[in-house]
Protein backbone atom coordinates (compact mmCIF):
# COMPACT_ATOMS: atom_id res chain seq x y z
CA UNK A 1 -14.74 6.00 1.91
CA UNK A 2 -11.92 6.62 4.35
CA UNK A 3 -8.83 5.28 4.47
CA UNK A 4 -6.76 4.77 7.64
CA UNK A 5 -2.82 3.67 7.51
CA UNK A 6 -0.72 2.27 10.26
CA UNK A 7 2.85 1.68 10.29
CA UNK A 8 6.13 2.65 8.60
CA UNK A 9 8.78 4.17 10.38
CA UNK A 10 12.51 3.97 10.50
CA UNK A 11 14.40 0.74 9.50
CA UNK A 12 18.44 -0.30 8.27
CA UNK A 13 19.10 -1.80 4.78
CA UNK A 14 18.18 -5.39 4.85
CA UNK A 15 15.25 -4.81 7.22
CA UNK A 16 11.63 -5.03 6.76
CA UNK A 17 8.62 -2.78 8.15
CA UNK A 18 4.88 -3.45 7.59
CA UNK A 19 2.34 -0.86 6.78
CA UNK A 20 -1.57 -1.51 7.34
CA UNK A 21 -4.56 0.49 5.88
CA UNK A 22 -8.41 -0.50 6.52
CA UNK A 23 -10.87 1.30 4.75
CA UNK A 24 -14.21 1.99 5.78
CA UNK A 25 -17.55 3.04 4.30
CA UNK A 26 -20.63 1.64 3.43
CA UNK A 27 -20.43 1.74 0.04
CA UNK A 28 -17.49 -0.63 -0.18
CA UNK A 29 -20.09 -3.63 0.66
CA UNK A 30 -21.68 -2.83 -2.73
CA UNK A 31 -18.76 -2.23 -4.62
CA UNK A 32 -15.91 -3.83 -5.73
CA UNK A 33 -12.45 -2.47 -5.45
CA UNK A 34 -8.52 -3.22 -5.63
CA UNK A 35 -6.65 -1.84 -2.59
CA UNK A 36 -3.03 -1.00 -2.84
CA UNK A 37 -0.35 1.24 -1.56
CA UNK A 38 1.61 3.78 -3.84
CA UNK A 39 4.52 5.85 -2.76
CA UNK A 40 6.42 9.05 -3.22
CA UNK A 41 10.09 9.43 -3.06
CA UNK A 42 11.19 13.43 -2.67
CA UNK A 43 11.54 14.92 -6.55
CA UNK A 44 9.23 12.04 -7.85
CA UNK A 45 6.32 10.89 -8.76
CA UNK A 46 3.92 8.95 -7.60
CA UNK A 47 3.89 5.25 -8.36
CA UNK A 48 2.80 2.23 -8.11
CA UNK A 49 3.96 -0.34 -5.77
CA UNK A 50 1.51 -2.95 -4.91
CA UNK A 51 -2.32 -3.70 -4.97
CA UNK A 52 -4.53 -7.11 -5.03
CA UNK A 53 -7.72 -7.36 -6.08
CA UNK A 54 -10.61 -8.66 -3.94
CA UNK A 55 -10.12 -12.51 -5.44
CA UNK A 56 -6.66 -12.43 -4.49
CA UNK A 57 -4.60 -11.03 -7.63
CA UNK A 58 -1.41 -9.20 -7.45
CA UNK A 59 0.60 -6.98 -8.95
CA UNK A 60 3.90 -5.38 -7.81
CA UNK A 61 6.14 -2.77 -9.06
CA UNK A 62 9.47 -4.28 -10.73
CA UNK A 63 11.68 -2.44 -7.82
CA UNK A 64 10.16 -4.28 -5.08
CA UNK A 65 8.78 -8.04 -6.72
CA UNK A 66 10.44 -10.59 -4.69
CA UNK A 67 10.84 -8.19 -1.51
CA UNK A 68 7.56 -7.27 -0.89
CA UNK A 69 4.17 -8.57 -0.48
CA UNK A 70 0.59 -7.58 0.29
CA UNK A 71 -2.18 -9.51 1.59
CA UNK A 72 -5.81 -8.35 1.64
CA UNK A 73 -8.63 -9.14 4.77
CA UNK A 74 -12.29 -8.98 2.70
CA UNK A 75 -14.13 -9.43 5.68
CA UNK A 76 -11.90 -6.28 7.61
CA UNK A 77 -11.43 -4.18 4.37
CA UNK A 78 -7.92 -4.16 5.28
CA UNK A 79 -5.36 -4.49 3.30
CA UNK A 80 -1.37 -4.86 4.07
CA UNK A 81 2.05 -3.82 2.95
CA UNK A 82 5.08 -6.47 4.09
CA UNK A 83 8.50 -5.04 2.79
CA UNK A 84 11.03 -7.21 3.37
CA UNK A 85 15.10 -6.31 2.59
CA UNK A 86 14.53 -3.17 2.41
CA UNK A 87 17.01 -0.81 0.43
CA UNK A 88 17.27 3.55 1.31
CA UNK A 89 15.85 3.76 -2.19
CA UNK A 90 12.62 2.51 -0.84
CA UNK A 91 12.67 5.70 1.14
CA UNK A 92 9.25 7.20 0.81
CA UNK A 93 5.97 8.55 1.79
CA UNK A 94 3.35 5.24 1.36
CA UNK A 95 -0.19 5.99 0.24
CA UNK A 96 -2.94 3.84 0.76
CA UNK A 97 -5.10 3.28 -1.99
CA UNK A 98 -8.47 2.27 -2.81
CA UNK A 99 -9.94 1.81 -6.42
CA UNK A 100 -13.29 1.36 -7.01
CA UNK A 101 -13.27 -1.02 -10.25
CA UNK A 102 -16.99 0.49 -11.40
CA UNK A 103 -16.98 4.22 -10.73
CA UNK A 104 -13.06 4.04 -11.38
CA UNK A 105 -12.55 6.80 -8.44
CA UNK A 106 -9.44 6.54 -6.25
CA UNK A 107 -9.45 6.97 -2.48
CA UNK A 108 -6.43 7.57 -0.83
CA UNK A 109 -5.14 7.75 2.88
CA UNK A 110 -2.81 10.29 4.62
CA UNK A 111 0.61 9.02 3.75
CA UNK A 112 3.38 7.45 6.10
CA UNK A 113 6.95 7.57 6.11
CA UNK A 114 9.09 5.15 5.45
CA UNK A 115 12.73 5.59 6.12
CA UNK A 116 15.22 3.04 4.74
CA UNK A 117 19.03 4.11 6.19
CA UNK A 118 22.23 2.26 4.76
């Protein structure tokens, strides 16, 4: 499976920036799998920020519910990232992320930066 992210940049407080990832492989038309995007602020972890489920399901980290959202394309194995109102705590490098629900293996793309400024 690879993973390929587009997007991210700079962008002022209040602003929004989208980030796109399509995966590829031939396994993913025999498997099924959530695709999401972590990030990774300097001097933190990891986390969680978004990911939806082939059928549509979402979930969001608290920080960014009600600011961002993420939208899935079965048939293009893409998945992506709006952020909307963005804050310079949302400063981070963004991961792509794909979960394979049976073999419970993580993929993950080459990360972008995103740079929020106040």
């Amino acid at each position: 499976v690879q993973l390929q992210a587009s997007g991210g940049g700079l962008a002022q407080a209040g602003g929004s920036l989208r980030l796109s990832c399509a995966a590829s492989g031939t396994i993913l038309r025999f498997r099924t799998y959530l695709m999401g995007w972590y990030r990774q602020a300097p001097g933190k972890q990891r986390e969680l920020v978004a990911r939806v489920s082939a059928g549509g399901l979402t979930n969001f980290a608290d920080s960014v519910a009600g600011r961002f959202t993420i939208s899935r394309d079965n048939a293009k194995n893409t998945a992506d990232l709006q952020m909307n109102s963005l804050k310079p705590e949302d400063t981070a490098i963004y991961y792509c992320n794909l979960h394979l629900s049976a073999d419970d293996t993580d993929y993950w793309g080459k990360g972008t930066q995103v740079t929020v400024s106040s």
